[in-house]
Protein backbone atom coordinates (compact mmCIF):
# COMPACT_ATOMS: atom_id res chain seq x y z
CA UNK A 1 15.94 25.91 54.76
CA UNK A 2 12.85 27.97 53.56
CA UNK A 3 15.22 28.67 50.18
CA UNK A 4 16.53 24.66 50.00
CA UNK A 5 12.41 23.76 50.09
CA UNK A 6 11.06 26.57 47.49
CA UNK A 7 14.35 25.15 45.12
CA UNK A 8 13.22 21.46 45.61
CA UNK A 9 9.52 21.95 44.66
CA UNK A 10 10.65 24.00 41.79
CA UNK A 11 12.84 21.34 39.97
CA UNK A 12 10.28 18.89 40.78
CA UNK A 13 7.56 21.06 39.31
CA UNK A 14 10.22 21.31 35.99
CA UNK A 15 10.90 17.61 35.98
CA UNK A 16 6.93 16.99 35.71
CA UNK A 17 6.59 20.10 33.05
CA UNK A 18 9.40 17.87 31.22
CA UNK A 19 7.86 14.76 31.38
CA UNK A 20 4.49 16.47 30.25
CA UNK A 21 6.25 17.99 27.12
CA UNK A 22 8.02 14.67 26.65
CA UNK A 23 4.90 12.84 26.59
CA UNK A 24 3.13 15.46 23.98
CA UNK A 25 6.05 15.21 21.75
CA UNK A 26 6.37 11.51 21.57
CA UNK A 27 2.20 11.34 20.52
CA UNK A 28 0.76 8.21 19.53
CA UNK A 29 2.72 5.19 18.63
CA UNK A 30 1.31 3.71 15.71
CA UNK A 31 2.34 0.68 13.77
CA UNK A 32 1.28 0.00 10.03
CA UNK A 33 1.81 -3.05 7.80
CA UNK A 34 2.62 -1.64 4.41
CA UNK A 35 4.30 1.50 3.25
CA UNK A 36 1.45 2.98 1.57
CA UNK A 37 -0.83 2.60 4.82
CA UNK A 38 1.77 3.94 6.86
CA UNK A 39 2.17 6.91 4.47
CA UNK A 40 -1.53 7.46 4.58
CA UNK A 41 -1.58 7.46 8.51
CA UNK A 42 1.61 9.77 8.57
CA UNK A 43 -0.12 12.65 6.36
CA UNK A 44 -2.47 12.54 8.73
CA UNK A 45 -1.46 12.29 11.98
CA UNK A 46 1.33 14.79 11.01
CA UNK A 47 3.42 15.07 14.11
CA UNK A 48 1.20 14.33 16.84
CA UNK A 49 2.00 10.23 16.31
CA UNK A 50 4.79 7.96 15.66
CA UNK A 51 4.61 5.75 12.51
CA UNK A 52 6.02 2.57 11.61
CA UNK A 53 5.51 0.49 8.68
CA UNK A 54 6.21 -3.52 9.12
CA UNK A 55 6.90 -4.03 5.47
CA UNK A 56 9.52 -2.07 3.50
CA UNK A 57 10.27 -1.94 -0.45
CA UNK A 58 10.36 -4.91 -2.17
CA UNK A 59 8.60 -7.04 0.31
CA UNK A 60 6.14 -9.35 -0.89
CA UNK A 61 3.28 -8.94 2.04
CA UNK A 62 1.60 -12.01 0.32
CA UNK A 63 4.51 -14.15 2.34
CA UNK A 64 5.32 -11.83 5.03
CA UNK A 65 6.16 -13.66 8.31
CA UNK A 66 5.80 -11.53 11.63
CA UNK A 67 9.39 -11.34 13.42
CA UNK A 68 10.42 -10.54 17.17
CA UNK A 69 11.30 -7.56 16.63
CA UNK A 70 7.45 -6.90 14.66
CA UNK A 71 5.81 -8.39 17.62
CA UNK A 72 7.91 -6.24 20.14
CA UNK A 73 6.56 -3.19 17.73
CA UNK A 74 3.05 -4.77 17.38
CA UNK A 75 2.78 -5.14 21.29
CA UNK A 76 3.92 -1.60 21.95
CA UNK A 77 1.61 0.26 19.89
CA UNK A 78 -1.38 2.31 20.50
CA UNK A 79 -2.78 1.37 17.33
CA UNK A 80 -2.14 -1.28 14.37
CA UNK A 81 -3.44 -0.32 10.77
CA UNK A 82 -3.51 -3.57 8.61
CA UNK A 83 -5.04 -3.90 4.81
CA UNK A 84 -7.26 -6.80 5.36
CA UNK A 85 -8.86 -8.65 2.99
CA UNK A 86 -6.33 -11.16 3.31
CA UNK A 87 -3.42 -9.15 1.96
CA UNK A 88 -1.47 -10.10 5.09
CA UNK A 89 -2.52 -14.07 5.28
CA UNK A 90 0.09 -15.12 7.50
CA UNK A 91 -0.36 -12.08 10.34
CA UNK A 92 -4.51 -12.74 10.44
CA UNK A 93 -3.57 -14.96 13.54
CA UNK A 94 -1.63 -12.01 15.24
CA UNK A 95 -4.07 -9.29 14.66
CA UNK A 96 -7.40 -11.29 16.14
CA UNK A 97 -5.39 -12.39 19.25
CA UNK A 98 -3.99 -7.97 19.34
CA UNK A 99 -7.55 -7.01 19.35
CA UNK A 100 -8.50 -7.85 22.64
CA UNK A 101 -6.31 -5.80 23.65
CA UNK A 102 -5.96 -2.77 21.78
CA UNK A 103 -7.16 -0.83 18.52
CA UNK A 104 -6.01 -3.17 15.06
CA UNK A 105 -7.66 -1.85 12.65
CA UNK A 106 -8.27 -3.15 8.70
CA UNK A 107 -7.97 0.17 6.52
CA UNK A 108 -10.64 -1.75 4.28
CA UNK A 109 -13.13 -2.32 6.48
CA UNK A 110 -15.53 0.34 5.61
CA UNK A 111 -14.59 0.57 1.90
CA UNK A 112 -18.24 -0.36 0.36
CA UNK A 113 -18.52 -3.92 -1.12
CA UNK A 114 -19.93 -2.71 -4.37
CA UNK A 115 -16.15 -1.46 -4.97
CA UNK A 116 -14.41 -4.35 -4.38
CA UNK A 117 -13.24 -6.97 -6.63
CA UNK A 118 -13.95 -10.50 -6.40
CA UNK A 119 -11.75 -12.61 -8.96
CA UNK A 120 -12.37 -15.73 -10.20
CA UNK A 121 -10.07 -18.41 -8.23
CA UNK A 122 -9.44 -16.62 -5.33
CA UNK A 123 -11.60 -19.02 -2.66
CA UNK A 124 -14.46 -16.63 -2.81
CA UNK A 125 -12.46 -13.53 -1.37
CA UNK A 126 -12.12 -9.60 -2.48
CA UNK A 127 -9.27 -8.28 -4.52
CA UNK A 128 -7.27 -6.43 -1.75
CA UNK A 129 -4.69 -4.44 -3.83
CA UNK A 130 -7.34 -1.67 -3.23
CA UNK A 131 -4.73 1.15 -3.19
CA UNK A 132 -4.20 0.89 -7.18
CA UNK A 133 -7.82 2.95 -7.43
CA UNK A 134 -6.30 6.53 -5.81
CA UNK A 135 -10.28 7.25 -5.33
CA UNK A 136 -11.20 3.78 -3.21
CA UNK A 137 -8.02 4.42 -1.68
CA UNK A 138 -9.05 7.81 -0.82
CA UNK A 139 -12.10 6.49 1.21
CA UNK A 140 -10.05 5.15 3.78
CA UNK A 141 -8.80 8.45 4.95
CA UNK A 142 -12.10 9.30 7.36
CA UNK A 143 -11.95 5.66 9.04
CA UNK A 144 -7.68 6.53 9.66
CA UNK A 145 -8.93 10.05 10.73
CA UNK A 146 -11.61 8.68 12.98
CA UNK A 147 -9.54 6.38 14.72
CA UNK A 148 -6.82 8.36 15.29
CA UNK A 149 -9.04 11.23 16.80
CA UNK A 150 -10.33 8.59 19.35
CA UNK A 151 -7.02 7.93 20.75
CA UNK A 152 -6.15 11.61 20.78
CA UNK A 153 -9.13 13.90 21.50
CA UNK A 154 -6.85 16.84 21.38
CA UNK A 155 -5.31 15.95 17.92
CA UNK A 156 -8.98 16.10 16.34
CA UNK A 157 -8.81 19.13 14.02
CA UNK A 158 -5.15 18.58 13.40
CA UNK A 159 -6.49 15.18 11.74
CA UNK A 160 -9.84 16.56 10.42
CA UNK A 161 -7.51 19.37 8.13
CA UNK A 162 -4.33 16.94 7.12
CA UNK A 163 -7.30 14.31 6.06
CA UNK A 164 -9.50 16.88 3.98
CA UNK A 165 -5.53 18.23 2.57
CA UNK A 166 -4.41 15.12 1.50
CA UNK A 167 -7.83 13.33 0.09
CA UNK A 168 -7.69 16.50 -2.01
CA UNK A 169 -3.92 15.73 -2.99
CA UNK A 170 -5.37 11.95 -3.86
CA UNK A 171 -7.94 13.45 -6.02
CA UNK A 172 -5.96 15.64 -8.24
CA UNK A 173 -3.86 11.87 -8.39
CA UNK A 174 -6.68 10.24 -9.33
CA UNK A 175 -7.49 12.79 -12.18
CA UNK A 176 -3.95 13.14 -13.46
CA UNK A 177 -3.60 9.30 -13.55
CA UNK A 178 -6.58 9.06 -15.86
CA UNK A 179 -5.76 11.59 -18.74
CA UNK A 180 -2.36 9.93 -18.61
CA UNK A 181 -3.27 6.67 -19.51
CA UNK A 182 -6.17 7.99 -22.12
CA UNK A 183 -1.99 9.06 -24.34
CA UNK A 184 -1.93 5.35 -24.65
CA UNK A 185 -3.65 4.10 -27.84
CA UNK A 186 -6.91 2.47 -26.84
CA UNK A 187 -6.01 -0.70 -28.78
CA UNK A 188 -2.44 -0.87 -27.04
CA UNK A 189 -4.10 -0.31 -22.87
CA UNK A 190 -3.25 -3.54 -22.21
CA UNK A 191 -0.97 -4.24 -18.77
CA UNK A 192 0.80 -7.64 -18.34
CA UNK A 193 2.47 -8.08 -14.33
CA UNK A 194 3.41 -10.85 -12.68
CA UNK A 195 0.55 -11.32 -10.63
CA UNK A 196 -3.35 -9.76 -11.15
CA UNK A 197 -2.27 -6.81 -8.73
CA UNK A 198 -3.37 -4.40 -10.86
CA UNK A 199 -7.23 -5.43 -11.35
CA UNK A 200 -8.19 -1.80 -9.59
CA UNK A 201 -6.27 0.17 -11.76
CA UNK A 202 -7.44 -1.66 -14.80
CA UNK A 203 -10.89 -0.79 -13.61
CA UNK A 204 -10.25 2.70 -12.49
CA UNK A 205 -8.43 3.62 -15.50
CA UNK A 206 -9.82 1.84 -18.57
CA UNK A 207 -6.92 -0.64 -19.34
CA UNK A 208 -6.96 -4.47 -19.63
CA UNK A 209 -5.09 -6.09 -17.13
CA UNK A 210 -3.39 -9.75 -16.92
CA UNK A 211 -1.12 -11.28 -14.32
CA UNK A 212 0.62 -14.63 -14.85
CA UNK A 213 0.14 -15.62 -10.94
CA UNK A 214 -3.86 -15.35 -9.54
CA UNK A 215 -4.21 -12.38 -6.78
CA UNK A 216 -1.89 -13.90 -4.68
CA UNK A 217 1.45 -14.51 -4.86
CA UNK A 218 1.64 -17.65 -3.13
CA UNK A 219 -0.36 -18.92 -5.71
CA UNK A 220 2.36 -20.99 -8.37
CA UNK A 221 2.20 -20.56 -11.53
CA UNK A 222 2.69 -23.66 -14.23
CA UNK A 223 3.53 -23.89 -17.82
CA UNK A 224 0.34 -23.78 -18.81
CA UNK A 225 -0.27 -20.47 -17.52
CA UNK A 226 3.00 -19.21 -19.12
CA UNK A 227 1.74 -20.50 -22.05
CA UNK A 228 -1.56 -19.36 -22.38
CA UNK A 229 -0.41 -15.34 -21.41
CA UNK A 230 2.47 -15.81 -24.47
CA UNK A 231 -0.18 -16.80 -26.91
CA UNK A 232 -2.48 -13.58 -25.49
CA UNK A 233 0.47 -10.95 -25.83
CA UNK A 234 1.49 -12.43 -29.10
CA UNK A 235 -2.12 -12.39 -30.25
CA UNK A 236 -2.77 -8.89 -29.34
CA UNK A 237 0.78 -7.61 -30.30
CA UNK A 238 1.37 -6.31 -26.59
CA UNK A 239 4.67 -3.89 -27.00
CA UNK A 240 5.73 -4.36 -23.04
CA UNK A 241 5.03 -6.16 -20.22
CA UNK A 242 6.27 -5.19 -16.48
CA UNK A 243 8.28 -6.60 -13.69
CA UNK A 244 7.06 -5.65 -10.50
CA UNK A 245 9.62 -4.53 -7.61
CA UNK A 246 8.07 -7.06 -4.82
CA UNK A 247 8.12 -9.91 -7.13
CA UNK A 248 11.04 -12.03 -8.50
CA UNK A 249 11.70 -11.11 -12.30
CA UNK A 250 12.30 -14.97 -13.34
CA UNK A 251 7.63 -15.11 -14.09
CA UNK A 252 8.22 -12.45 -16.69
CA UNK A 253 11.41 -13.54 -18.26
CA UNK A 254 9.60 -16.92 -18.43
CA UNK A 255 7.22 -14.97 -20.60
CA UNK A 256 9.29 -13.24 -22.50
CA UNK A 257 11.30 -15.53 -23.31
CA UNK A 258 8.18 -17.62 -24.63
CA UNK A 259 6.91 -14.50 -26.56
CA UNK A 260 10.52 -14.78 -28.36
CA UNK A 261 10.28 -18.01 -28.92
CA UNK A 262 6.68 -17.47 -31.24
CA UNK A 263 8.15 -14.70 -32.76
CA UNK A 264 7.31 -11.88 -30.81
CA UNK A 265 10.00 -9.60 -28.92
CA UNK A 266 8.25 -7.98 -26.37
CA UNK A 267 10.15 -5.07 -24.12
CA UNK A 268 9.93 -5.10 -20.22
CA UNK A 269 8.65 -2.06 -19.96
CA UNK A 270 9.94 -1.18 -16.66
CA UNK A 271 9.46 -1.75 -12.98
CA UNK A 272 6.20 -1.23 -10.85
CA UNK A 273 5.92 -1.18 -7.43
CA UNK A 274 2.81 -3.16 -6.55
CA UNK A 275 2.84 -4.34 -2.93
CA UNK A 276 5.55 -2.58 -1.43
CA UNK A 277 6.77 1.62 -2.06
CA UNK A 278 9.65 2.19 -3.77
CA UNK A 279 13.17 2.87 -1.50
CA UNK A 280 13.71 6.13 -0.32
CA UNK A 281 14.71 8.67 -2.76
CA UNK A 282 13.49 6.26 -5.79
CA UNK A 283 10.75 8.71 -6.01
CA UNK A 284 8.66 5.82 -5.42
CA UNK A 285 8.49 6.00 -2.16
CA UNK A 286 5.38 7.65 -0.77
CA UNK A 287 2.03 6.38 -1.98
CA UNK A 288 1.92 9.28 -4.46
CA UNK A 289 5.12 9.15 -5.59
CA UNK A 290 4.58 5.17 -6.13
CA UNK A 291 1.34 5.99 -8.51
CA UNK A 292 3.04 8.22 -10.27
CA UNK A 293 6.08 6.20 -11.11
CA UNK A 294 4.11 3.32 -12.10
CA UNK A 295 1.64 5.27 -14.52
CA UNK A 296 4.43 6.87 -16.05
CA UNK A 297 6.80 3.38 -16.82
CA UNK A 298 2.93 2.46 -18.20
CA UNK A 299 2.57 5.23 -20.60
CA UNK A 300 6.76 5.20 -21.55
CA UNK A 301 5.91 1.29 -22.46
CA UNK A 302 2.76 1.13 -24.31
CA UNK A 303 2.95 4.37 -26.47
């Protein structure tokens, strides 16, 4: 009896050792919107958390419409990283009603308003393709490290190290991505997308930037506007212009087509990913591998 008793206690004392190891391995369960902010919360939490990422390449997160199966993720989570600044319009509703709940947090929110863009046209709001300047994106690393050390005391210096490791990988980025575009010829910087995404990286790395759709793409476009970006790349002699991976090629073949029309045959110079990360194994598909791809198809086109 004395044996059957000592046996019992130890397999319940190895079911609860189980469960305890169980528990540490599974971490935090954290949900992101976009690729490139759950790439930045997945360097570093390292393995300590489980991350998801709503939104996968070539999704527009301009349109993006919440679906069961998001709000079954959403409502499981210990966390929820957004962009903010309106970048996820439609999902504002979700995330205010989430937040009585539990931690949603906007990876923007701390990012100083003296960086941040605020077009023309756009009802009065910032610019919030902030990830196109590596440096501003940078910034949001302590606020992801911060947050995540809350939730798991223990993880602390695990996120303290894989944040000061990877803002240093985001600087060398940011460096690299500036004496690349300084090969282009000053009078030749000039980057024509589909929609102003790119107004961060124009600033961050000295080269004029025009979209044919406003910040946002559920902004439409007319002929006018067509019309008016033709005359500017014919004017200026622009050698490419870009499609952009999350957004339907027929706005630039619109342009192009116009360009031909007046005389001018500009090249597409290639695809960038804008709002979304490239698929896996495109080489586009962490945040640094998306920079990198799109400031190389940049130089390649306007040399």
């Amino acid at each position: 009896m004395g044996r059957l008793r000592w046996a019992f206690i130890g397999l319940l004392f190895f079911v609860a050792c189980d469960n305890t190891l169980d528990q540490k391995k599974d971490g935090l369960h954290v949900v992101c919107t976009t690729g490139m902010i759950g790439d930045l919360v997945a360097n570093i939490a390292g393995d300590r958390a489980s991350v998801v990422s709503l939104m996968g390449p070539g999704v527009d997160p301009h349109y993006y419409k919440a679906t069961q199966g998001d709000l079954a993720k959403l409502s499981t989570a210990d966390i929820i990283f957004y962009n903010g600044l309106f970048l996820e319009g439609k999902m504002e509703g979700i995330f205010e009603k989430m937040a009585r709940t539990k931690t949603v947090v906007a990876v923007s929110r701390n990012l100083s308003e003296d960086r941040l863009r605020k077009p023309p046209g756009f009802q009065g709001e910032h610019d919030p393709h902030v990830w196109f300047d590596v440096d501003l994106w940078a910034q949001t690393i302590d606020m992801a490290v911060e947050i995540l050390s809350k939730a798991d005391p223990l993880g602390k210096d695990v996120f303290l190290k894989n944040g000061v490791r990877y803002k240093r990988e985001l600087m060398d980025l940011h460096a690299w991505a500036k004496a690349e575009i300084q090969k282009i010829p000053q009078q030749q910087r000039v980057l024509i997308t589909a929609h102003d995404a790119f107004g961060y990286f124009g600033l961050a790395y000295g080269i004029e930037v025009r979209g044919l759709q406003g910040i946002s793409t559920v902004a439409e476009y007319g002929v006018n506007d067509v019309s008016q970006l033709v005359q500017y790349i014919v004017d200026k002699k622009v050698k490419a212009i870009f499609v952009e991976s999350s957004v339907p090629e027929r706005s630039i073949n619109a342009v192009r087509e116009g360009c031909k029309a007046r005389g001018w045959d500009v090249k597409v110079g290639g695809t960038l990913y804008s709002d979304a990360m490239g698929a896996t194994g495109s080489g586009a598909d962490t945040y640094i591998g998306m920079v990198r791809s799109n400031v190389n198809a940049i130089v390649k086109g306007l040399q």
